[in-house]
PDB file of N, CA and C in Angstrom:
ATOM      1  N   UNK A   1     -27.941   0.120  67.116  1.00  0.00           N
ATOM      2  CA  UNK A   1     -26.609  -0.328  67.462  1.00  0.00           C
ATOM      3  C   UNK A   1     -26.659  -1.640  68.249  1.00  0.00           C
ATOM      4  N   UNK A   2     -27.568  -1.850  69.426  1.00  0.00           N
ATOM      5  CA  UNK A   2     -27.643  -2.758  70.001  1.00  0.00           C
ATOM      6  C   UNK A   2     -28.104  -4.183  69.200  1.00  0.00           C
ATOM      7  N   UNK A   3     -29.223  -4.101  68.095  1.00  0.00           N
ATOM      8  CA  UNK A   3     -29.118  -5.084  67.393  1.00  0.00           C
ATOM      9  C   UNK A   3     -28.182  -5.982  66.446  1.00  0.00           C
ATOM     10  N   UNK A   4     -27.314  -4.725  66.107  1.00  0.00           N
ATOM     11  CA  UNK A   4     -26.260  -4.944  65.237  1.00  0.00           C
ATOM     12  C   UNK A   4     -25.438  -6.037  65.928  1.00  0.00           C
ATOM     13  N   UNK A   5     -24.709  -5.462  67.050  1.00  0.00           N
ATOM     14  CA  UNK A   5     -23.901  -6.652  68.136  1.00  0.00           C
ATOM     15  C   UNK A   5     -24.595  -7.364  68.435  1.00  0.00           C
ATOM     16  N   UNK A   6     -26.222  -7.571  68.587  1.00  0.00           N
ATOM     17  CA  UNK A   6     -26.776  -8.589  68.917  1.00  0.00           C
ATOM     18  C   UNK A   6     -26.703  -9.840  68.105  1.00  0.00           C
ATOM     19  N   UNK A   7     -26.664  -9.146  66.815  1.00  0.00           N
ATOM     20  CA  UNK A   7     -26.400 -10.099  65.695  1.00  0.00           C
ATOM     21  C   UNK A   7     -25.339 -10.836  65.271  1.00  0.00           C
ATOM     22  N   UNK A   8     -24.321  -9.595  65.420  1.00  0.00           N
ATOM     23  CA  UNK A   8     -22.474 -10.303  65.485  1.00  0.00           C
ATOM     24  C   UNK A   8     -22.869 -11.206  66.778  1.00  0.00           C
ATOM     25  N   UNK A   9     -23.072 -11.379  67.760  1.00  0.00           N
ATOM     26  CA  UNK A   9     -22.900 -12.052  69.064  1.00  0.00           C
ATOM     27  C   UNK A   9     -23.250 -13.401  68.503  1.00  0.00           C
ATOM     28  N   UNK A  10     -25.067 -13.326  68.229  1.00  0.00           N
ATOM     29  CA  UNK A  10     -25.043 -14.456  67.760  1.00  0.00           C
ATOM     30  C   UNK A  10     -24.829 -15.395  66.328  1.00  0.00           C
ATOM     31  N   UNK A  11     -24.411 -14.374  65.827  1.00  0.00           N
ATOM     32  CA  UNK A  11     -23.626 -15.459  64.652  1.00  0.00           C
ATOM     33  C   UNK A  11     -22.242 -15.837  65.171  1.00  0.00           C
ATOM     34  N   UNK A  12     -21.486 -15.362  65.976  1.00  0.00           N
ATOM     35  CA  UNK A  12     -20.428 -16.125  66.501  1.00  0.00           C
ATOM     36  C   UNK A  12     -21.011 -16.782  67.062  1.00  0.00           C
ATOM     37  N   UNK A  13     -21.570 -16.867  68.078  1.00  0.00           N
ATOM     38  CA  UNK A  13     -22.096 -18.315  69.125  1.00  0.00           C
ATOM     39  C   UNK A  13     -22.367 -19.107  67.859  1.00  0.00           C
ATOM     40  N   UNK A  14     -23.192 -18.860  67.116  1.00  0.00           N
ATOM     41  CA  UNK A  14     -23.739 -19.820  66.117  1.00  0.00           C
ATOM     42  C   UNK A  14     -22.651 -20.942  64.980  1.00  0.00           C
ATOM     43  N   UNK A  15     -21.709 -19.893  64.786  1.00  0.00           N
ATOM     44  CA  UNK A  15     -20.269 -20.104  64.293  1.00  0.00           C
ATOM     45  C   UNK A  15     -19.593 -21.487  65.434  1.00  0.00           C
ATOM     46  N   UNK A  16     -19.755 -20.504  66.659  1.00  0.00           N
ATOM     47  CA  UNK A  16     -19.148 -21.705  67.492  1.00  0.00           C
ATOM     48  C   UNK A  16     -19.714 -22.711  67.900  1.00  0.00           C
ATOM     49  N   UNK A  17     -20.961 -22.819  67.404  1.00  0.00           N
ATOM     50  CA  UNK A  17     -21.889 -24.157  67.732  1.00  0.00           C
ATOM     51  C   UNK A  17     -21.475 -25.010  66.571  1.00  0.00           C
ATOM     52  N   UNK A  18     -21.893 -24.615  65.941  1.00  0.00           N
ATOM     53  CA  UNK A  18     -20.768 -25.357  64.541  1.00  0.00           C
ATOM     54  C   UNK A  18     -20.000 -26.175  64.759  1.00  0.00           C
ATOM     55  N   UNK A  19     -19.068 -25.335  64.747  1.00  0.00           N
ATOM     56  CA  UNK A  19     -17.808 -25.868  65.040  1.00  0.00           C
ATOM     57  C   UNK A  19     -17.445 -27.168  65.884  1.00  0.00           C
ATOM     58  N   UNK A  20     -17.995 -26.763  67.323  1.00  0.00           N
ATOM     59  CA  UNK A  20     -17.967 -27.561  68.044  1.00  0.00           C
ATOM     60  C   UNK A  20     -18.842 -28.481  68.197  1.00  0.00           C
ATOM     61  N   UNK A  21     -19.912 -28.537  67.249  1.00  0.00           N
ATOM     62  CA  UNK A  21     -20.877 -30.264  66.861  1.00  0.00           C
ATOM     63  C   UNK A  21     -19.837 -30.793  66.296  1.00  0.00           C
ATOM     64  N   UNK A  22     -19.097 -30.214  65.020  1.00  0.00           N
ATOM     65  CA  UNK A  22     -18.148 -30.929  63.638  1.00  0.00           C
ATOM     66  C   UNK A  22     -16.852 -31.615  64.897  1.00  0.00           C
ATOM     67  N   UNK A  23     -16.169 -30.892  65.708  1.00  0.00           N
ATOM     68  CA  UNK A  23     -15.250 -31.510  66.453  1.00  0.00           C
ATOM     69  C   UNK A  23     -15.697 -32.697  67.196  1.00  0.00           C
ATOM     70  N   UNK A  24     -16.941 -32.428  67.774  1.00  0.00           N
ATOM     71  CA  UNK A  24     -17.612 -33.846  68.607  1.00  0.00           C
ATOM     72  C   UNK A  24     -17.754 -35.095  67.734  1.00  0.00           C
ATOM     73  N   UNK A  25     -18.491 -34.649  66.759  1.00  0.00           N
ATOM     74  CA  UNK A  25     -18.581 -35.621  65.730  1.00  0.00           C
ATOM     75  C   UNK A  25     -17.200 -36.318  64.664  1.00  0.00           C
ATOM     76  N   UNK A  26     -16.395 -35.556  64.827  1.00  0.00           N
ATOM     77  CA  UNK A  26     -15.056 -35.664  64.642  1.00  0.00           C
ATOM     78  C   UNK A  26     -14.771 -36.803  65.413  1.00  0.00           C
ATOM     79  N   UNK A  27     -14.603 -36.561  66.735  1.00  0.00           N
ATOM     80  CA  UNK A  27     -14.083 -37.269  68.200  1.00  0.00           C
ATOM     81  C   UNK A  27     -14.612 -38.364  68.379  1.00  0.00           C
ATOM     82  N   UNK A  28     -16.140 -38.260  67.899  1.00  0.00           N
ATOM     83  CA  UNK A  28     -16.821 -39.444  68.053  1.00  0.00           C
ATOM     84  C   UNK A  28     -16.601 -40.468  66.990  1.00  0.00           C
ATOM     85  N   UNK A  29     -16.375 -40.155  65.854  1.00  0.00           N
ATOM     86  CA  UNK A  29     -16.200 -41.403  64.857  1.00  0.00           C
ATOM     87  C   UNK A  29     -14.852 -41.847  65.242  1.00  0.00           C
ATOM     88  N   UNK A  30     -13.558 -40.956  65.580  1.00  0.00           N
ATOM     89  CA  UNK A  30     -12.481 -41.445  66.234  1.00  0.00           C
ATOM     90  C   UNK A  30     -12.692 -42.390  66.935  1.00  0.00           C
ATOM     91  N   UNK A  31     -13.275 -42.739  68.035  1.00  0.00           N
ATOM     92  CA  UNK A  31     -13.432 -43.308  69.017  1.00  0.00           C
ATOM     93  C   UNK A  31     -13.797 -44.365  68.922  1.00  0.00           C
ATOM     94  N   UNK A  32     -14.731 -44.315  67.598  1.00  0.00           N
ATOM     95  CA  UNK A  32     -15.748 -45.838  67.074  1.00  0.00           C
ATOM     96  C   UNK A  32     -14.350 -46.906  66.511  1.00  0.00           C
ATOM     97  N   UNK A  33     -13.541 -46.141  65.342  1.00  0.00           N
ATOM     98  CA  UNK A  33     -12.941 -46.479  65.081  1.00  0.00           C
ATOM     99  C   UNK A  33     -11.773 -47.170  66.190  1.00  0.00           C
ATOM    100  N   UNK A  34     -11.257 -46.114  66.793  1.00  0.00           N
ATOM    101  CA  UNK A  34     -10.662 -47.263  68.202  1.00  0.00           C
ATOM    102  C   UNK A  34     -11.100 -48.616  68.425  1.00  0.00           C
ATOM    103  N   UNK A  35     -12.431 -48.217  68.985  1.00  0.00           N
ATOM    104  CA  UNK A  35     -13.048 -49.551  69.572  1.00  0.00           C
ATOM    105  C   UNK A  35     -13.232 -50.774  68.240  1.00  0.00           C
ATOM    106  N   UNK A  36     -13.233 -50.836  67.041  1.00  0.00           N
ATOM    107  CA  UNK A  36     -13.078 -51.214  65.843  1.00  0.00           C
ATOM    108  C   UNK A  36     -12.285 -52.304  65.955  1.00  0.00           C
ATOM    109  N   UNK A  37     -10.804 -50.954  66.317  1.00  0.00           N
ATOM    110  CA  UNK A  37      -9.706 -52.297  66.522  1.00  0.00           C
ATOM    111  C   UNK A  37      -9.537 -52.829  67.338  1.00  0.00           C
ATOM    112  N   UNK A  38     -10.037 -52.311  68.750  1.00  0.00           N
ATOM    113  CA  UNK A  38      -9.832 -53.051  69.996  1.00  0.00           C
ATOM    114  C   UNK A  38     -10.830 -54.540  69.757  1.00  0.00           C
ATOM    115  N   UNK A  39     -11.902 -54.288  69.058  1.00  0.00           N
ATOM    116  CA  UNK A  39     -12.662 -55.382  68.636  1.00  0.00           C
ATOM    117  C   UNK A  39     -11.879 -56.213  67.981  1.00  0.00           C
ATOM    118  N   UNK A  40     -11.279 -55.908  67.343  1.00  0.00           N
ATOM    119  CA  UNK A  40     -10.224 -56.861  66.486  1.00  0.00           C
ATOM    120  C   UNK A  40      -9.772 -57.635  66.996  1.00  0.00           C
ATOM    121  N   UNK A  41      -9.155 -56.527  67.911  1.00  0.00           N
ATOM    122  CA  UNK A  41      -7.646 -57.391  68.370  1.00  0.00           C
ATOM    123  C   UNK A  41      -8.222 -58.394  69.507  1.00  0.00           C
ATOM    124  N   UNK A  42      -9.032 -58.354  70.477  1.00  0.00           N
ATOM    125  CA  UNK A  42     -10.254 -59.585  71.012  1.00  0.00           C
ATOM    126  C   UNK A  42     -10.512 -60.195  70.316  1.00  0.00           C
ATOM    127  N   UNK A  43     -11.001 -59.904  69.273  1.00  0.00           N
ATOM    128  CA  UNK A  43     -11.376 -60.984  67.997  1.00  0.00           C
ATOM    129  C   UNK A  43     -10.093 -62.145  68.093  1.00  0.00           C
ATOM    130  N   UNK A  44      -9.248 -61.941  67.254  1.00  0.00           N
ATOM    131  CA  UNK A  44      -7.699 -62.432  67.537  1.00  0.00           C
ATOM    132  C   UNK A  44      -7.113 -63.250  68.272  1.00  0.00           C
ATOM    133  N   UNK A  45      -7.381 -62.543  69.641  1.00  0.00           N
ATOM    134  CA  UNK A  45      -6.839 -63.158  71.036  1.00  0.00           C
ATOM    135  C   UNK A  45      -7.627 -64.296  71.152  1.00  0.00           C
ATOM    136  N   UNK A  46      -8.898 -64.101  70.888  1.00  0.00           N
ATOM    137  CA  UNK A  46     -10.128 -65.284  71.583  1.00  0.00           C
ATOM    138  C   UNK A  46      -9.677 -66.691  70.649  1.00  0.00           C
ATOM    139  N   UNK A  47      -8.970 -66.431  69.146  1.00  0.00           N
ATOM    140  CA  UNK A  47      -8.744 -67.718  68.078  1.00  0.00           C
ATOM    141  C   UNK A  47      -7.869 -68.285  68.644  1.00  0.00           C
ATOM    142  N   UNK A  48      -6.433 -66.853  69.410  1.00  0.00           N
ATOM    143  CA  UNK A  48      -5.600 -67.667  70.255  1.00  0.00           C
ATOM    144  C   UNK A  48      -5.450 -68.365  71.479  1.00  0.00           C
ATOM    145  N   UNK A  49      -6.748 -67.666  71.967  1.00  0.00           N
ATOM    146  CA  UNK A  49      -6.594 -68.646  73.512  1.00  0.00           C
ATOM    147  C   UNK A  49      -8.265 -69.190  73.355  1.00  0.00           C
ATOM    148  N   UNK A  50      -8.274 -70.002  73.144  1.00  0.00           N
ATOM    149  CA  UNK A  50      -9.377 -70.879  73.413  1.00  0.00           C
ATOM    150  C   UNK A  50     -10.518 -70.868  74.965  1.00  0.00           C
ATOM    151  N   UNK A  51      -9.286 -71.120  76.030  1.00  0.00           N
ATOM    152  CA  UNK A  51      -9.946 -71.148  77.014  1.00  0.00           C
ATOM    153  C   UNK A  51     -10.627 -69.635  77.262  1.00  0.00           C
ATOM    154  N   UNK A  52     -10.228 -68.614  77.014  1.00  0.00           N
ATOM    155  CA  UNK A  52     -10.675 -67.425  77.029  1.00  0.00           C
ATOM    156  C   UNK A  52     -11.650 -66.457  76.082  1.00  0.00           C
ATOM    157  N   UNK A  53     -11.587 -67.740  75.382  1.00  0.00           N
ATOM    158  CA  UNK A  53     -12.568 -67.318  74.122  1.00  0.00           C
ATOM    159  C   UNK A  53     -13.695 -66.917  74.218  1.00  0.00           C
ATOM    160  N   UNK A  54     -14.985 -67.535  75.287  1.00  0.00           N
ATOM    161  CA  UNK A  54     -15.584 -66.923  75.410  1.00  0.00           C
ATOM    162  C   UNK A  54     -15.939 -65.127  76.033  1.00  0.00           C
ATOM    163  N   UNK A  55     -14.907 -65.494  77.172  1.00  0.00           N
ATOM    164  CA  UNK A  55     -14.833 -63.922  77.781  1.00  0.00           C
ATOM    165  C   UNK A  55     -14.420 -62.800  76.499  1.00  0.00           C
ATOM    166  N   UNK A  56     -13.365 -62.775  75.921  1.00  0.00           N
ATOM    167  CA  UNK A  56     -12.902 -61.827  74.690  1.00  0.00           C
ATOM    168  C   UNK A  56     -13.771 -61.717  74.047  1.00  0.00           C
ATOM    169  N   UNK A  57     -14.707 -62.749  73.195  1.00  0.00           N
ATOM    170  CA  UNK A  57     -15.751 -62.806  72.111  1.00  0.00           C
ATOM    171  C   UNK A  57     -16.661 -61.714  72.357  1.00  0.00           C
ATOM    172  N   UNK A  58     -17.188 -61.784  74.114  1.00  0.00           N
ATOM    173  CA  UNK A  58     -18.204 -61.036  74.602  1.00  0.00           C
ATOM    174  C   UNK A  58     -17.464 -59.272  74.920  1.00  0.00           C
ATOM    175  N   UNK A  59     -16.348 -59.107  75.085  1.00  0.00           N
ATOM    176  CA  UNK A  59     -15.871 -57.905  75.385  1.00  0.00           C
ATOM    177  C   UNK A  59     -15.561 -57.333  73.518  1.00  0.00           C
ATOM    178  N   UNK A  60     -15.077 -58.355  72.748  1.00  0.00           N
ATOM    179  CA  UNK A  60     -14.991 -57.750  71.346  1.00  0.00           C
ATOM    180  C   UNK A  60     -16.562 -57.395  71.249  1.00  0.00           C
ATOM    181  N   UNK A  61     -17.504 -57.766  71.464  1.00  0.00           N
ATOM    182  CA  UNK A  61     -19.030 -57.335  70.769  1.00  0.00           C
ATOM    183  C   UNK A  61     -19.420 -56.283  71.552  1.00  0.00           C
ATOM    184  N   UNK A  62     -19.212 -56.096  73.139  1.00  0.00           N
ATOM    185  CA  UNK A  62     -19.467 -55.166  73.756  1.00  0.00           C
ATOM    186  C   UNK A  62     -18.931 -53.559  72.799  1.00  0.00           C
ATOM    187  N   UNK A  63     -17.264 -54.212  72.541  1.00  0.00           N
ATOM    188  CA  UNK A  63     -16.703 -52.637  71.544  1.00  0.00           C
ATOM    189  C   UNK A  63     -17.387 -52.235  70.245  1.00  0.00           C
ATOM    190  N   UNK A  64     -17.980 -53.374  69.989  1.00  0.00           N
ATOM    191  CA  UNK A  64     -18.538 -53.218  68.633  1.00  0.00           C
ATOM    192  C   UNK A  64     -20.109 -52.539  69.020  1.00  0.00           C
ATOM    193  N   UNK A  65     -20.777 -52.681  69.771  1.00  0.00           N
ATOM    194  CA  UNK A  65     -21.704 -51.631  70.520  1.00  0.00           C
ATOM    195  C   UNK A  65     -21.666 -50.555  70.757  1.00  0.00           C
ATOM    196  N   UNK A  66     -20.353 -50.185  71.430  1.00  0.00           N
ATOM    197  CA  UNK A  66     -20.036 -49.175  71.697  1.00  0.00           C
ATOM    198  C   UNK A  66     -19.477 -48.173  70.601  1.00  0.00           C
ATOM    199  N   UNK A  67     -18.838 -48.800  69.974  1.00  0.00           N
ATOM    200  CA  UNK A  67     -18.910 -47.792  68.541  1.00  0.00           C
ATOM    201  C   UNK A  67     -19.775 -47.865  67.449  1.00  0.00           C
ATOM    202  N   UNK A  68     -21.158 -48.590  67.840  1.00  0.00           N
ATOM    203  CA  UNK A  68     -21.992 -48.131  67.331  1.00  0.00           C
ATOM    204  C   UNK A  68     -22.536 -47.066  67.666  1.00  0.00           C
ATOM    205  N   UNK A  69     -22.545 -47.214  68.689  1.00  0.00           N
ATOM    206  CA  UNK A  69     -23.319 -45.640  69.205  1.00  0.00           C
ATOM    207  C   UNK A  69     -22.648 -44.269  69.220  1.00  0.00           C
ATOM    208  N   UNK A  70     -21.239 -44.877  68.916  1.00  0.00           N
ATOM    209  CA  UNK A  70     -20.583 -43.594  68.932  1.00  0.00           C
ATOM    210  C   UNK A  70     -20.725 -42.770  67.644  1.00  0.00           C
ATOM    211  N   UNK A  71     -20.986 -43.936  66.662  1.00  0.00           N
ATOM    212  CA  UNK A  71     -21.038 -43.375  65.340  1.00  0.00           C
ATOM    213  C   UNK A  71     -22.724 -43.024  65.133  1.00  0.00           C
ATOM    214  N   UNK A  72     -23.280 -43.544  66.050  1.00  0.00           N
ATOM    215  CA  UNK A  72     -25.003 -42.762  65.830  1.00  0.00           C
ATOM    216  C   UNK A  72     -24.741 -41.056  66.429  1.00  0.00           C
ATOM    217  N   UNK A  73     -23.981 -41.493  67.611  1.00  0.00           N
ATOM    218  CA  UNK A  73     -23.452 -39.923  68.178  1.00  0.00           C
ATOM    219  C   UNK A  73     -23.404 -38.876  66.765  1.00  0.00           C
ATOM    220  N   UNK A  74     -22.163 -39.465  66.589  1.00  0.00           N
ATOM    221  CA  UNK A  74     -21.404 -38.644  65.018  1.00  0.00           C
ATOM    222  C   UNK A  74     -22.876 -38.165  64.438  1.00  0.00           C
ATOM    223  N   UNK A  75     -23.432 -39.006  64.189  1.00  0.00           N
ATOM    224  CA  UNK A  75     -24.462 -38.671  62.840  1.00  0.00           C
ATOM    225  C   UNK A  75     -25.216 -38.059  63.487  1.00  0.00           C
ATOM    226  N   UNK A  76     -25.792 -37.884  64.607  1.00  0.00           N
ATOM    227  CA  UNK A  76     -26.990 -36.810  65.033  1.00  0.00           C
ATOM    228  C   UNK A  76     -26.252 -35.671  65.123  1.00  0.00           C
ATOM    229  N   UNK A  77     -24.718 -35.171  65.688  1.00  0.00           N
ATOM    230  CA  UNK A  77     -24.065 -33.894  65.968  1.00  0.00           C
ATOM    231  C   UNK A  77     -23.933 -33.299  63.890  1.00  0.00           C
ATOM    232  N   UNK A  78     -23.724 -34.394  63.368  1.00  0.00           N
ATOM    233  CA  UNK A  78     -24.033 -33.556  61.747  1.00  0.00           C
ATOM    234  C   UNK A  78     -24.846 -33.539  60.835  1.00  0.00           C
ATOM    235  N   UNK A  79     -26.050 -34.126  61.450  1.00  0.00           N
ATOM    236  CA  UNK A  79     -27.193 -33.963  61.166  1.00  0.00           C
ATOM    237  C   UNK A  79     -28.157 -32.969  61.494  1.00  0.00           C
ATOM    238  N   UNK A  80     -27.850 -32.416  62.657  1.00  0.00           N
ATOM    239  CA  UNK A  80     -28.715 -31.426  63.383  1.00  0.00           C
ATOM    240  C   UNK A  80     -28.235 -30.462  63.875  1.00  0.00           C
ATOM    241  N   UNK A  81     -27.670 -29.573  62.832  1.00  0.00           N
ATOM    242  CA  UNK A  81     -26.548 -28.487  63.651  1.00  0.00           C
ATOM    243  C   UNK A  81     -27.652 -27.623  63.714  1.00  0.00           C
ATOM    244  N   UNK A  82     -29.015 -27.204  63.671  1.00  0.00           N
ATOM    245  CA  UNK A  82     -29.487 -26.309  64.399  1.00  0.00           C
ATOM    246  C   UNK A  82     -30.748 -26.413  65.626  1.00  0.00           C
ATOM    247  N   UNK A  83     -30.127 -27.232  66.314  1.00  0.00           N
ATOM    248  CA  UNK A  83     -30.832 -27.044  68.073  1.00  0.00           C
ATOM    249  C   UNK A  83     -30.760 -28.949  68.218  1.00  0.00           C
ATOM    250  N   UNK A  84     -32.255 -29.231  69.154  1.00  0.00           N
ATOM    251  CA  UNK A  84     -32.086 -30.248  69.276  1.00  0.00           C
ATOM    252  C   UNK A  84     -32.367 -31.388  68.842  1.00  0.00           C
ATOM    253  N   UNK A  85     -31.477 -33.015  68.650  1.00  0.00           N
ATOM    254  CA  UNK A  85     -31.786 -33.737  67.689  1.00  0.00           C
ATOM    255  C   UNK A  85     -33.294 -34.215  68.072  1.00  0.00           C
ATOM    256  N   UNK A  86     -34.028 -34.369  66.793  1.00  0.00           N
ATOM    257  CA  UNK A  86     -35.134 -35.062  66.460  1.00  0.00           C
ATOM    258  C   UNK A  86     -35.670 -35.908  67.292  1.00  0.00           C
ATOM    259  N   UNK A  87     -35.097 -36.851  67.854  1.00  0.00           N
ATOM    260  CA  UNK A  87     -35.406 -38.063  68.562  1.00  0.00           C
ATOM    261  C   UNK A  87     -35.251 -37.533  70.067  1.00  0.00           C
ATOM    262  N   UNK A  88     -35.073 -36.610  70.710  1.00  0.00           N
ATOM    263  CA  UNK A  88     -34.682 -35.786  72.160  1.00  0.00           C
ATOM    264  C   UNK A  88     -35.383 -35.106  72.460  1.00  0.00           C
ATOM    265  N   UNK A  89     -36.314 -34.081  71.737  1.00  0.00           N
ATOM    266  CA  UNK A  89     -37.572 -33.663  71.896  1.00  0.00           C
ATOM    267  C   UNK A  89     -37.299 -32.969  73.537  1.00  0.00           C
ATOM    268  N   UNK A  90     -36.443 -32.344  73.491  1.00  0.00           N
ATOM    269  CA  UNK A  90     -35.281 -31.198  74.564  1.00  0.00           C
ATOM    270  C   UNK A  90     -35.030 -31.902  75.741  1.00  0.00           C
ATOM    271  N   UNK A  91     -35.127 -33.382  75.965  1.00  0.00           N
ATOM    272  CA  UNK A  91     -35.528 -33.847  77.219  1.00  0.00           C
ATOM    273  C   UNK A  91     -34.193 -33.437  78.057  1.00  0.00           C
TER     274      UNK A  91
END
């Protein structure tokens, strides 16, 4: 008996690990995408203001960094739904 629920137990946890990589990774490509357009729209601003061009240029590339990594995020949470990613080696 005790194995039985041991087993329901952890296939729900397991269920809910799931789940909740696919939502992170969800959240995280969201986010890339944000910063996408916020890159944009710096992009934009910097053609329109000249004098500020450099500062925007450097904050548009900073977003574009940052949703790079968000989207490396994404890809390790659905790449490795069982334990820890490859490159982490449990640190």
């Amino acid at each position: 008996m005790t194995d039985r629920i041991d087993d329901e137990s952890r296939a729900r946890a397991w269920s809910t690990a799931l789940n909740l990589r696919q939502q992170l990774a969800a959240t995280a490509t969201s986010i890339a995408e944000t910063e996408d357009g916020v890159a944009d729209t710096l992009d934009r601003m910097a053609r329109a203001r000249p004098r500020d061009a450099e500062r925007l240029r450097a904050r548009a590339a900073h977003a574009r960094r940052f949703a790079a990594r968000e989207r490396a995020q994404a890809a390790i949470y659905r790449a490795s739904p069982g334990g820890v990613p490859a490159d982490d080696k449990g640190a």
